[in-house]
Protein backbone atom coordinates (compact mmCIF):
# COMPACT_ATOMS: atom_id res chain seq x y z
CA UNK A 1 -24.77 6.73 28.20
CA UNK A 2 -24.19 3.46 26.87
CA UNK A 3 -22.47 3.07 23.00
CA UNK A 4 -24.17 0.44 21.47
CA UNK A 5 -21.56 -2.19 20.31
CA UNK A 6 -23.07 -3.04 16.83
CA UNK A 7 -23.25 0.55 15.95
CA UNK A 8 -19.77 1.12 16.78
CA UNK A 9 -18.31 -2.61 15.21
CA UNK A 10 -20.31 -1.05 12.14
CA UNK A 11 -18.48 1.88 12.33
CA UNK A 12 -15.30 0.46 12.65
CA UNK A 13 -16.56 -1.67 9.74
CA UNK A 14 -17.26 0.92 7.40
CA UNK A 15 -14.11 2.75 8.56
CA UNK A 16 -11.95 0.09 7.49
CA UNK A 17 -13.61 -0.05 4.06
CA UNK A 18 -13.30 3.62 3.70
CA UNK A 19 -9.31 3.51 4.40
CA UNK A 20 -8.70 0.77 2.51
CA UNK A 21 -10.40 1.72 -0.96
CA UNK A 22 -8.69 5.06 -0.66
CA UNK A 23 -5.54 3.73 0.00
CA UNK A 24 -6.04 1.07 -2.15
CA UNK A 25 -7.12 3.40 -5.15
CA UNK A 26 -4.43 5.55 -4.28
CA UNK A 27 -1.51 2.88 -4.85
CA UNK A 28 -2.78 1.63 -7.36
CA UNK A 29 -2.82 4.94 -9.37
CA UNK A 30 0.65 5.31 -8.03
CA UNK A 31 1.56 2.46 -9.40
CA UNK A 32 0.57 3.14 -12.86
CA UNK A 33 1.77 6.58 -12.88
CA UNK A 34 5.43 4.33 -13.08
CA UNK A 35 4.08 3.76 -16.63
CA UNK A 36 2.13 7.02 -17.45
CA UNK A 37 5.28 9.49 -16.43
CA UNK A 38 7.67 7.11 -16.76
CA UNK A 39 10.53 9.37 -17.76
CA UNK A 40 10.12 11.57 -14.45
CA UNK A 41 10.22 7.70 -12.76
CA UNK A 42 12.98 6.53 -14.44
CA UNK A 43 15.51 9.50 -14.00
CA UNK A 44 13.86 10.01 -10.27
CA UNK A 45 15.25 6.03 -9.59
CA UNK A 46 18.69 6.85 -11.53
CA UNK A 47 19.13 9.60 -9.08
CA UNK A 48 18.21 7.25 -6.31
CA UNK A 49 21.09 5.22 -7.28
CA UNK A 50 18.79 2.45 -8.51
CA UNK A 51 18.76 0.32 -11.86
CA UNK A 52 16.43 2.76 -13.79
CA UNK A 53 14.43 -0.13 -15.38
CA UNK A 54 13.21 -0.66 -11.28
CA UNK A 55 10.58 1.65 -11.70
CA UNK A 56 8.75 -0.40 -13.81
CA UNK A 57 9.25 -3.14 -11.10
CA UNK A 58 8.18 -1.24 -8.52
CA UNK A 59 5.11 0.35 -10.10
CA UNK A 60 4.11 -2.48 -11.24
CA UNK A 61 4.26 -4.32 -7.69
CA UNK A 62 2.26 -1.12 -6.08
CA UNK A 63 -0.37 -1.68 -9.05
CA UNK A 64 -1.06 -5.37 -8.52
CA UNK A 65 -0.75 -4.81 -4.79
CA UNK A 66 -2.91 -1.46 -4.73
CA UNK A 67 -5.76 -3.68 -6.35
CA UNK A 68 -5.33 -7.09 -4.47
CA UNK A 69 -5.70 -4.81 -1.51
CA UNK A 70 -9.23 -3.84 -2.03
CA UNK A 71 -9.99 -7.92 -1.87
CA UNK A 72 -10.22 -8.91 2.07
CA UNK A 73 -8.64 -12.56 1.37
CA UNK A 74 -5.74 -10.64 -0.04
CA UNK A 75 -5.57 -7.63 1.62
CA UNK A 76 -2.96 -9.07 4.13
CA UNK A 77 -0.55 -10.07 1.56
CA UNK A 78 -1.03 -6.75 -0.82
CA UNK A 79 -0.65 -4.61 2.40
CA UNK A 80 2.59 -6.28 3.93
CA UNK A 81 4.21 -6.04 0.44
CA UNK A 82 3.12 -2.47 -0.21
CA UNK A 83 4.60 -1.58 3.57
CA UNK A 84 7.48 -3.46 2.53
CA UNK A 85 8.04 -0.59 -0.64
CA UNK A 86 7.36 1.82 1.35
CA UNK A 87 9.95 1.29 3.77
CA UNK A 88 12.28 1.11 1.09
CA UNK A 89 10.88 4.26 -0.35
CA UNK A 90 11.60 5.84 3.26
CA UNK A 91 15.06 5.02 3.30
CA UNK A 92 15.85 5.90 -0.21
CA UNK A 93 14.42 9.32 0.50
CA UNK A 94 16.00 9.83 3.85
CA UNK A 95 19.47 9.23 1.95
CA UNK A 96 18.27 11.20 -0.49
CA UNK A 97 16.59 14.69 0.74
CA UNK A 98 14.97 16.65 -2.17
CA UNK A 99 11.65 17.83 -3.32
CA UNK A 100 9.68 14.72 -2.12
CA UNK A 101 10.24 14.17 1.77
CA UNK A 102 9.62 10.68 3.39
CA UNK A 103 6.03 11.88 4.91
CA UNK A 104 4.03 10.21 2.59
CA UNK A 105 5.84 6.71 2.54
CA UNK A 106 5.74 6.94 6.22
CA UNK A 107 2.22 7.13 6.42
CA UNK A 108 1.46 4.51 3.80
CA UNK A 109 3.32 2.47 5.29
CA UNK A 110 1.52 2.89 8.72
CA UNK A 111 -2.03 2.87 7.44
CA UNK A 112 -0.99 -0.70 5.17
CA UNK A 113 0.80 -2.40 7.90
CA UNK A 114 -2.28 -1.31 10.36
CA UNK A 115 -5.02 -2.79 7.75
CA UNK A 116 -3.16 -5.75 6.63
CA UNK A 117 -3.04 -6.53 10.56
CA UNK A 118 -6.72 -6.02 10.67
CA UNK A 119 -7.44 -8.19 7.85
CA UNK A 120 -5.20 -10.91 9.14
CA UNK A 121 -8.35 -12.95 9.86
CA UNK A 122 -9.73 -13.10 6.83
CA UNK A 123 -6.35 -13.51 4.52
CA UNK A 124 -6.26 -16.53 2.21
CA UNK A 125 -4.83 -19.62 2.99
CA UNK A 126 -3.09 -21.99 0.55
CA UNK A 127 -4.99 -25.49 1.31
CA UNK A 128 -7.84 -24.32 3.42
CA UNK A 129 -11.12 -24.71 2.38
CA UNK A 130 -12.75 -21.83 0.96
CA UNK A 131 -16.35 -20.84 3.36
């Protein structure tokens, strides 16, 4: 039997939109939970070795980035800078092993890489004209 190929580039379609408003969501929320509970953020980052105040930075870079994902033209950018955090995120918490373990950066960091790839076609480019 024979798949036909506009069902399954539909698929893949809709697939693509489903990961990436999840994950999108999903950062974003992170990111603002830097503000919400930022005393758990701020002495989580002091134990981390890090300038406490970088919380803010960083939740504030997942929050912008979160939501510029969920807009194709910028999804390439928003993903390679969220993979970016997240490596950092994997490091930090490989050098520092305690309640949260580097499972979920590692898989953000996957699933952003793979759908800023994916969106590479449709990213925005200074000076080109818009269609």
């Amino acid at each position: 039997m024979v798949e036909n190929n506009g069902t399954a580039a539909k698929f893949g379609r809709i697939l693509l939109w489903a990961v990436t408003l999840a994950f999108g969501v999903a950062m974003a929320v992170a990111g603002a939970t830097k503000f919400t509970a930022a005393e758990w953020w701020i002495e989580m980052f002091a134990g981390w070795g890090y300038p406490p105040a970088l919380s803010y930075l960083v939740g504030g870079l997942e929050f912008v980035a979160g939501v510029a994902f969920l807009v194709p033209r910028l999804a390439t950018y928003a993903g390679a800078l969220i993979a970016a955090i997240m490596l950092v995120a994997v490091v930090t918490l490989l050098a520092h092993p305690g309640d949260m373990g580097p499972l979920v950066p590692v898989v953000n960091t996957v699933v952003f890489a793979a759908v800023a790839w994916m969106r590479r076609g449709k990213r925005w480019r200074p000076g080109a004209s818009s269609r």
